[in-house]
C-alpha atoms as a PDB file:
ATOM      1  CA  UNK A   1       9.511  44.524  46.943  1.00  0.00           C
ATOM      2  CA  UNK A   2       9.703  46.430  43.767  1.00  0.00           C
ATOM      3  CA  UNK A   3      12.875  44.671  42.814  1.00  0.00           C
ATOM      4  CA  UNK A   4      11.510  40.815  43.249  1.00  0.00           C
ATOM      5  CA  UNK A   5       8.117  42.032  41.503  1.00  0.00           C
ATOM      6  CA  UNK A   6      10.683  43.265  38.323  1.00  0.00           C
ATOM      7  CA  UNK A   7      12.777  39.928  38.643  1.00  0.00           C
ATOM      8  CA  UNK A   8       9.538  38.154  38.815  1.00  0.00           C
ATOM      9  CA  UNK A   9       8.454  39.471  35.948  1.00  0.00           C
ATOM     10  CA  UNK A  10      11.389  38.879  33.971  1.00  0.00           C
ATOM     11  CA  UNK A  11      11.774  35.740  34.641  1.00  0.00           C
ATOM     12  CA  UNK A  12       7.531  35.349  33.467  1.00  0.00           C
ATOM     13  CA  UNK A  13       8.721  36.762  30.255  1.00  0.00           C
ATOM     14  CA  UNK A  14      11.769  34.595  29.534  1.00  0.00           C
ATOM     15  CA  UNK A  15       9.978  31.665  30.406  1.00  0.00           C
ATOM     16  CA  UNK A  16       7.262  32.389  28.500  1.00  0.00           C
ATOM     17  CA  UNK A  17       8.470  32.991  25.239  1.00  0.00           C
ATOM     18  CA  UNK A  18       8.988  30.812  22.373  1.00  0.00           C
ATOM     19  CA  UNK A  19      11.686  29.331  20.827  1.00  0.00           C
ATOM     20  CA  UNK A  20      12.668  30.199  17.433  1.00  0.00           C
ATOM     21  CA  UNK A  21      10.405  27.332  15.331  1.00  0.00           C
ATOM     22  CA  UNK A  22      12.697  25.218  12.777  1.00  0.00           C
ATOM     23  CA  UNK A  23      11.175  23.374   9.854  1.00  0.00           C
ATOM     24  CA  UNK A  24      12.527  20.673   8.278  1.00  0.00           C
ATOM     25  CA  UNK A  25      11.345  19.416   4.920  1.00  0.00           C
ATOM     26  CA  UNK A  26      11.631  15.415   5.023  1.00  0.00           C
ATOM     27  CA  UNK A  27      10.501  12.861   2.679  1.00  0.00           C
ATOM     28  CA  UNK A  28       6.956  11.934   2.200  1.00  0.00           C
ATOM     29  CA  UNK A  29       8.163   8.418   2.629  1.00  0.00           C
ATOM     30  CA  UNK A  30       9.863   8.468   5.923  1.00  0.00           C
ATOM     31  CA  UNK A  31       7.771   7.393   8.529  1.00  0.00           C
ATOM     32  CA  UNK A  32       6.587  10.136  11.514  1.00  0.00           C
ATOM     33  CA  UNK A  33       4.851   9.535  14.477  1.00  0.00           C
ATOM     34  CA  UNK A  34       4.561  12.777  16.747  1.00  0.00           C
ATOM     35  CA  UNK A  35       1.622  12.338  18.421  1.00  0.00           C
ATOM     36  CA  UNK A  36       0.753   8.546  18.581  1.00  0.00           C
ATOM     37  CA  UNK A  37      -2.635   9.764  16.479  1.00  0.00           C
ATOM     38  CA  UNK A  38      -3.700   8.036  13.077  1.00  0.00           C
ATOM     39  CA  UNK A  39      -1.050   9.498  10.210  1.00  0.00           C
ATOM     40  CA  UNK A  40      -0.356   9.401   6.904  1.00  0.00           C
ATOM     41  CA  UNK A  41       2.010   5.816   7.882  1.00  0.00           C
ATOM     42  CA  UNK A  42      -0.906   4.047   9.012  1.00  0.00           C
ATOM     43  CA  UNK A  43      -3.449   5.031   6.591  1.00  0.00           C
ATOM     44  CA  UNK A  44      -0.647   3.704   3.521  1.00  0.00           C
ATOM     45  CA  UNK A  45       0.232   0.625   5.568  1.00  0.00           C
ATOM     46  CA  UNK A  46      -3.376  -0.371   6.364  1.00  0.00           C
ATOM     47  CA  UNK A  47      -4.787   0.261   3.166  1.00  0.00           C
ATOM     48  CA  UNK A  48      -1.785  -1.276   0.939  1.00  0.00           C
ATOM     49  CA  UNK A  49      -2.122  -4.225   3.785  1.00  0.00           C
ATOM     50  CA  UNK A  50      -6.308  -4.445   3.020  1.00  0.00           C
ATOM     51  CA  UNK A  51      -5.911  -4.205  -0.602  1.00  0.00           C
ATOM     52  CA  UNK A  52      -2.958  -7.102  -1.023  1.00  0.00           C
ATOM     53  CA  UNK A  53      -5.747  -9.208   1.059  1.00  0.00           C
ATOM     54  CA  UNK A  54      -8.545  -8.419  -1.192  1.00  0.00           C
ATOM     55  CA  UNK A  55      -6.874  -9.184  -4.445  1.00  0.00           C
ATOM     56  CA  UNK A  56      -4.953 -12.427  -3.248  1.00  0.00           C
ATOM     57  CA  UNK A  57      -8.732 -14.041  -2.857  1.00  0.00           C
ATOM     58  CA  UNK A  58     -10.197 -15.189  -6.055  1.00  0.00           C
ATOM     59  CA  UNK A  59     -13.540 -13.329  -5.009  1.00  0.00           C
ATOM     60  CA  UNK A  60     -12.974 -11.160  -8.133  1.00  0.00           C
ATOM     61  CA  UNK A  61     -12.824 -13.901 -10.725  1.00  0.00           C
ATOM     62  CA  UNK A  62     -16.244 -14.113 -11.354  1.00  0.00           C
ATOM     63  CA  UNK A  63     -17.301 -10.435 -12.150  1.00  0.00           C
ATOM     64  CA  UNK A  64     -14.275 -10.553 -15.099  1.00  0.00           C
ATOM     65  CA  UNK A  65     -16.975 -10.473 -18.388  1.00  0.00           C
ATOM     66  CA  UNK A  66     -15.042 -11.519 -21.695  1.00  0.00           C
ATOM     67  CA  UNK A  67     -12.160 -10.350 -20.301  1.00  0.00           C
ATOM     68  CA  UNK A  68     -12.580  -7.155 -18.669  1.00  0.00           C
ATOM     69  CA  UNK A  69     -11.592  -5.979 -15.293  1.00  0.00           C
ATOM     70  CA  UNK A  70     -14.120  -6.174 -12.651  1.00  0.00           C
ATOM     71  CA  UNK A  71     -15.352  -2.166 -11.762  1.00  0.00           C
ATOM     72  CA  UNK A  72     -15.133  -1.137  -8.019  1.00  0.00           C
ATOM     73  CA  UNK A  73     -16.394   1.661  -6.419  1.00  0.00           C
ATOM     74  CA  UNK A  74     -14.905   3.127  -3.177  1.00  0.00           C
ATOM     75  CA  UNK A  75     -18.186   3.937  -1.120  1.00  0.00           C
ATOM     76  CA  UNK A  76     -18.092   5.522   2.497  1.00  0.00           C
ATOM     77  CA  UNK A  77     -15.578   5.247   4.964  1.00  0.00           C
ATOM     78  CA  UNK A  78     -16.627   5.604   8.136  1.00  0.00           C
ATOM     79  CA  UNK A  79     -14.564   7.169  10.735  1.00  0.00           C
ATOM     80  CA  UNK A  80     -16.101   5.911  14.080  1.00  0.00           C
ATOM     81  CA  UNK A  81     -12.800   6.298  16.173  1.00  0.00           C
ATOM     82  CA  UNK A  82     -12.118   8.471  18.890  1.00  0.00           C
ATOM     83  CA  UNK A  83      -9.646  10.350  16.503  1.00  0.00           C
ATOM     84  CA  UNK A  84      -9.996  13.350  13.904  1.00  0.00           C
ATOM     85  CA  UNK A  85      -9.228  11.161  10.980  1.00  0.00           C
ATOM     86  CA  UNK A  86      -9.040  12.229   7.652  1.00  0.00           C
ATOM     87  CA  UNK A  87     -10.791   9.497   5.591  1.00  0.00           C
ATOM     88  CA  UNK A  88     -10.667  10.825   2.391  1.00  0.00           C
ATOM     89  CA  UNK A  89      -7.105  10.754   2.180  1.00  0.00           C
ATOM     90  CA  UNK A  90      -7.399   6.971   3.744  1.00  0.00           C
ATOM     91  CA  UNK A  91     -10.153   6.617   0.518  1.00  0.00           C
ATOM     92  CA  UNK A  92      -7.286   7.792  -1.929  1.00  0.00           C
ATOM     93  CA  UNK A  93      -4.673   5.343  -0.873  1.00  0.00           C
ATOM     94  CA  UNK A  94      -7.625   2.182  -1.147  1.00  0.00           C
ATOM     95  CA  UNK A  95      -8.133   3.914  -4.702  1.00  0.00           C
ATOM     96  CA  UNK A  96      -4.739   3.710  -5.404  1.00  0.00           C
ATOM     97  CA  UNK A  97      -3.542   0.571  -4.172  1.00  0.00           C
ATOM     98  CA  UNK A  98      -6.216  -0.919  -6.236  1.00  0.00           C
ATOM     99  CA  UNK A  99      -5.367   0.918  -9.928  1.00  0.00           C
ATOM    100  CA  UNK A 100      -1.960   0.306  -9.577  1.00  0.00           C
ATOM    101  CA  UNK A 101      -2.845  -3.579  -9.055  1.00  0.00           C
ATOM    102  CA  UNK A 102      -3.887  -3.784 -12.464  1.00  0.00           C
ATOM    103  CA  UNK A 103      -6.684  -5.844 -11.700  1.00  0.00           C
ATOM    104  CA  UNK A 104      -9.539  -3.768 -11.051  1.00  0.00           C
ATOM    105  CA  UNK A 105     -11.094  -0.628 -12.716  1.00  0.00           C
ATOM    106  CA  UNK A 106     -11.854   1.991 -10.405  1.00  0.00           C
ATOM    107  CA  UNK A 107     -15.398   4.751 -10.924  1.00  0.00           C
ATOM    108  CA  UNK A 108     -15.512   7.900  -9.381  1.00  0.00           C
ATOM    109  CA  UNK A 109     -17.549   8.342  -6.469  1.00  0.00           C
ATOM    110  CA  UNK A 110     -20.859   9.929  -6.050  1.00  0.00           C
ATOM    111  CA  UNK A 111     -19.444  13.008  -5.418  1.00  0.00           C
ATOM    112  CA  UNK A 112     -17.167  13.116  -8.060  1.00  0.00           C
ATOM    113  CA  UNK A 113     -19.757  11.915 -10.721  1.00  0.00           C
ATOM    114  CA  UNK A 114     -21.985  15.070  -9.706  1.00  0.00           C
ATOM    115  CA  UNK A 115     -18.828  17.280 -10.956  1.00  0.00           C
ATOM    116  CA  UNK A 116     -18.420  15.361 -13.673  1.00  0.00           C
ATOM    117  CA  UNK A 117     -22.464  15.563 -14.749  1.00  0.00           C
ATOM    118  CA  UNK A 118     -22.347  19.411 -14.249  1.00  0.00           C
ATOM    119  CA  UNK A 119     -19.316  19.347 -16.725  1.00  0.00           C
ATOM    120  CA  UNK A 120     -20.773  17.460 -19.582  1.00  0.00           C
ATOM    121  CA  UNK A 121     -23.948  19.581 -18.965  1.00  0.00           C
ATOM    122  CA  UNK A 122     -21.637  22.694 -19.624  1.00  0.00           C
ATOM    123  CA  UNK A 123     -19.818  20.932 -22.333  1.00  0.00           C
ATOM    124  CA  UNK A 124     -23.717  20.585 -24.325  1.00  0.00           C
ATOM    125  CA  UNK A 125     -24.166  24.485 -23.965  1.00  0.00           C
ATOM    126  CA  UNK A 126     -20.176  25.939 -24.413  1.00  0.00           C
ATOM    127  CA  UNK A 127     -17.811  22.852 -26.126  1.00  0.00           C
ATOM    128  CA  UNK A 128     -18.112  22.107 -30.054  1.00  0.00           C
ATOM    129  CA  UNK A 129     -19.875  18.920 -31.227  1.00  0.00           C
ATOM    130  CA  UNK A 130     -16.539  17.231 -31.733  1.00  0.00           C
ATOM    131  CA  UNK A 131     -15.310  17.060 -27.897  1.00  0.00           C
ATOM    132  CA  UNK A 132     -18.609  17.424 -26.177  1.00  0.00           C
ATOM    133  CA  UNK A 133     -18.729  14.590 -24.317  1.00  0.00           C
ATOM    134  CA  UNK A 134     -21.782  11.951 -24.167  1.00  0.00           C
ATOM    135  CA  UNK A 135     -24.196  11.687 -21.354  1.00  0.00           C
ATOM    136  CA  UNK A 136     -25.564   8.447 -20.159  1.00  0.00           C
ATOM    137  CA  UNK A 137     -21.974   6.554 -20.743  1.00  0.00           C
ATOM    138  CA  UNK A 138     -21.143   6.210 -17.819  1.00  0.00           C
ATOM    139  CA  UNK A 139     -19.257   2.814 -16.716  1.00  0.00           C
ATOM    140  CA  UNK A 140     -21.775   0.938 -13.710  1.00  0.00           C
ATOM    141  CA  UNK A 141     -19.957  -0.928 -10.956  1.00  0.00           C
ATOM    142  CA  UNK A 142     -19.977  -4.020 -10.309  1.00  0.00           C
ATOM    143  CA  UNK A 143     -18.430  -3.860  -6.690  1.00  0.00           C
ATOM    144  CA  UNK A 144     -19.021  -1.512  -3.913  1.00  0.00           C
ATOM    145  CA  UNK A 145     -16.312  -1.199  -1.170  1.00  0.00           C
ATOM    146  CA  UNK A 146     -17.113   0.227   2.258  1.00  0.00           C
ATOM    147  CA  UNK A 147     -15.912   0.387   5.553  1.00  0.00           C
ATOM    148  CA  UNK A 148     -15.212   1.595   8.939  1.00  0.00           C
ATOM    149  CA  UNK A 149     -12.834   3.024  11.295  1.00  0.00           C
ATOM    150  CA  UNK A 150     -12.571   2.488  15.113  1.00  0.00           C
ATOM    151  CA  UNK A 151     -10.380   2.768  18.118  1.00  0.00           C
ATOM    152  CA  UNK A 152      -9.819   1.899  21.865  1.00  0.00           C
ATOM    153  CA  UNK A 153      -7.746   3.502  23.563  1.00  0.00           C
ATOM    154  CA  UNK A 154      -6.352   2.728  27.357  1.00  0.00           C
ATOM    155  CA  UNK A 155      -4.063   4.451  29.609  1.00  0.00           C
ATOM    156  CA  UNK A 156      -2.866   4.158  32.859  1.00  0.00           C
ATOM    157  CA  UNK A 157      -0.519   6.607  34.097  1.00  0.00           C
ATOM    158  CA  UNK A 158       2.390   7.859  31.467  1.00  0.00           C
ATOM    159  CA  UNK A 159       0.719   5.054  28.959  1.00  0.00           C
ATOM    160  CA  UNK A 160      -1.533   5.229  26.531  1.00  0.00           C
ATOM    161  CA  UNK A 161      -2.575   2.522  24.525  1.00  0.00           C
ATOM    162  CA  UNK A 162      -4.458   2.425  20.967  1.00  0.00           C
ATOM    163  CA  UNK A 163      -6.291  -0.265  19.325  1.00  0.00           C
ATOM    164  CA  UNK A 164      -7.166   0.285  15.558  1.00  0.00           C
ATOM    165  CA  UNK A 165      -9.322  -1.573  13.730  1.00  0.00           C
ATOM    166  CA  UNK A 166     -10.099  -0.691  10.055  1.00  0.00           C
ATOM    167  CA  UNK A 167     -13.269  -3.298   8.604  1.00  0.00           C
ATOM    168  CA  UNK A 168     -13.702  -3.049   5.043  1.00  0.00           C
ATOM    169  CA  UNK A 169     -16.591  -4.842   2.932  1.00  0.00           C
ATOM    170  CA  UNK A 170     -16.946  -5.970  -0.848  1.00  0.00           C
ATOM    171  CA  UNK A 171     -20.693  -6.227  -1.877  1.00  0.00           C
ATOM    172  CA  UNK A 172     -21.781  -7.031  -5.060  1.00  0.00           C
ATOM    173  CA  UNK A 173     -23.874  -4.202  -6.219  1.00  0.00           C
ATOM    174  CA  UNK A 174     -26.464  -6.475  -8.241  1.00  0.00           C
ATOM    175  CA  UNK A 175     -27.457  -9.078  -5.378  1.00  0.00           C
ATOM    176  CA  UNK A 176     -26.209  -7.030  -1.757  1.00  0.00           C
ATOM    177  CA  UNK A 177     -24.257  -9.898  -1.469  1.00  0.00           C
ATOM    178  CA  UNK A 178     -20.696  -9.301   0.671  1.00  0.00           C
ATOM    179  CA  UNK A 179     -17.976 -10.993  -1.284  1.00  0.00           C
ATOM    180  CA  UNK A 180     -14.705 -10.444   1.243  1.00  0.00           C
ATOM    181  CA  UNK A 181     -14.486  -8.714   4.763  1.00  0.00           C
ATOM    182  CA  UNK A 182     -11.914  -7.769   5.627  1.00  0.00           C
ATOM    183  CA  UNK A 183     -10.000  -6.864   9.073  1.00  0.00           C
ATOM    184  CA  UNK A 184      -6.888  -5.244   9.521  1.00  0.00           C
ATOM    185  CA  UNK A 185      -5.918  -4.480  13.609  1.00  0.00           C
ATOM    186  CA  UNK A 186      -3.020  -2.705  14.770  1.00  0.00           C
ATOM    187  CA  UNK A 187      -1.852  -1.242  18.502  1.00  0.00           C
ATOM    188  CA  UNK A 188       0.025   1.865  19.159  1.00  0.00           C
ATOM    189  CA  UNK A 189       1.912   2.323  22.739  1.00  0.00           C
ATOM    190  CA  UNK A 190       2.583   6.178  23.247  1.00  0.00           C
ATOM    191  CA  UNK A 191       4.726   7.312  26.234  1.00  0.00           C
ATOM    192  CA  UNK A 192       3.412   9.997  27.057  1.00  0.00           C
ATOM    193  CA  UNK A 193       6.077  12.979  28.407  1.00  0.00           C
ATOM    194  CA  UNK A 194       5.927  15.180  31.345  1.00  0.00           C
ATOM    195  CA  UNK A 195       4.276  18.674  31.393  1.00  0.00           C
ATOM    196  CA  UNK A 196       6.773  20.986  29.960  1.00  0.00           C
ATOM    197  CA  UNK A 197       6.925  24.807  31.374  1.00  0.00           C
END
């Protein structure tokens, strides 16, 4: 009895323990999709998708004044999905998508422009009069973008299905007026596997 208890126990142990982990540093670029879960693929794709949409409207022509750029601000994204979604890295790619158009200036948010209000604040007490910086220059917006995040997700059996669908709205900060809505959808199919021991 001793014997099978030991062989048991052995076998507990082997079984048990885990492999050696291997990493394997890959290009930010090349696409990954362990888990079926929102990633840093779908976040670039949807917002360089939104963005492309936004700008190929003409709803921007009319806030260009003598020539200037119209000035956006990237509001709250709302993640109301049934994922852990990290929307401030989903905010970064928007931001980006839009400087790198060239056709928009982008402010910083709310958050950012309380860092930035404690700095010039510490600039008046501790920087020389030469590169202090000025208070009350800040550029206004014209254009607020916000949005949401949702999902649906089915399964049945081994299959799990999930519906995104990122909504993203222009309003015109001066009149509450939305400009564009926009609506990007997208389904992932996940197989899943079998329990592993």
């Amino acid at each position: 009895m001793k014997k099978i208890i030991f062989i048991i126990s052995i076998f507990l142990i082997i079984g048990c323990q885990s492999s050696n982990n291997r990493v394997l540093r890959v290009s930010s670029d090349i696409e990954t999709d362990l888990s079926g879960r929102w990633n840093d693929t779908d976040s670039a794709l949807v917002s360089e998708n939104m963005i492309n949409d936004l700008l190929n409207r003409d709803v921007l022509s009319r806030f260009k004044k003598n020539g200037m750029k119209p000035v956006l601000i990237v509001g709250s994204i709302r993640n109301n999905s049934s994922e852990h979604i990290n929307v401030n890295t989903f905010v970064k790619d928007i931001e980006r998508e839009l400087i790198n158009s060239g056709k928009v200036k982008i402010v910083a948010s709310s958050t950012e422009r309380l860092e930035l209000r404690e700095e010039k604040e510490d600039q008046k007490i501790n920087s020389s009069l030469v590169t202090t910086k000025k208070i009350a220059q800040e550029t206004g917006a014209d254009l607020m973008l916000i949005g949401n995040i949702f999902t649906i997700t089915d399964q049945l059996n081994s299959t799990r299905v999930v519906y995104y669908q990122v909504d993203l709205e222009l309003i015109d900060l001066e009149s509450n007026e939305k400009i564009w809505i926009g609506t990007k959808k997208h389904k992932k199919v996940i197989e899943l596997g079998g329990t592993k021991w």
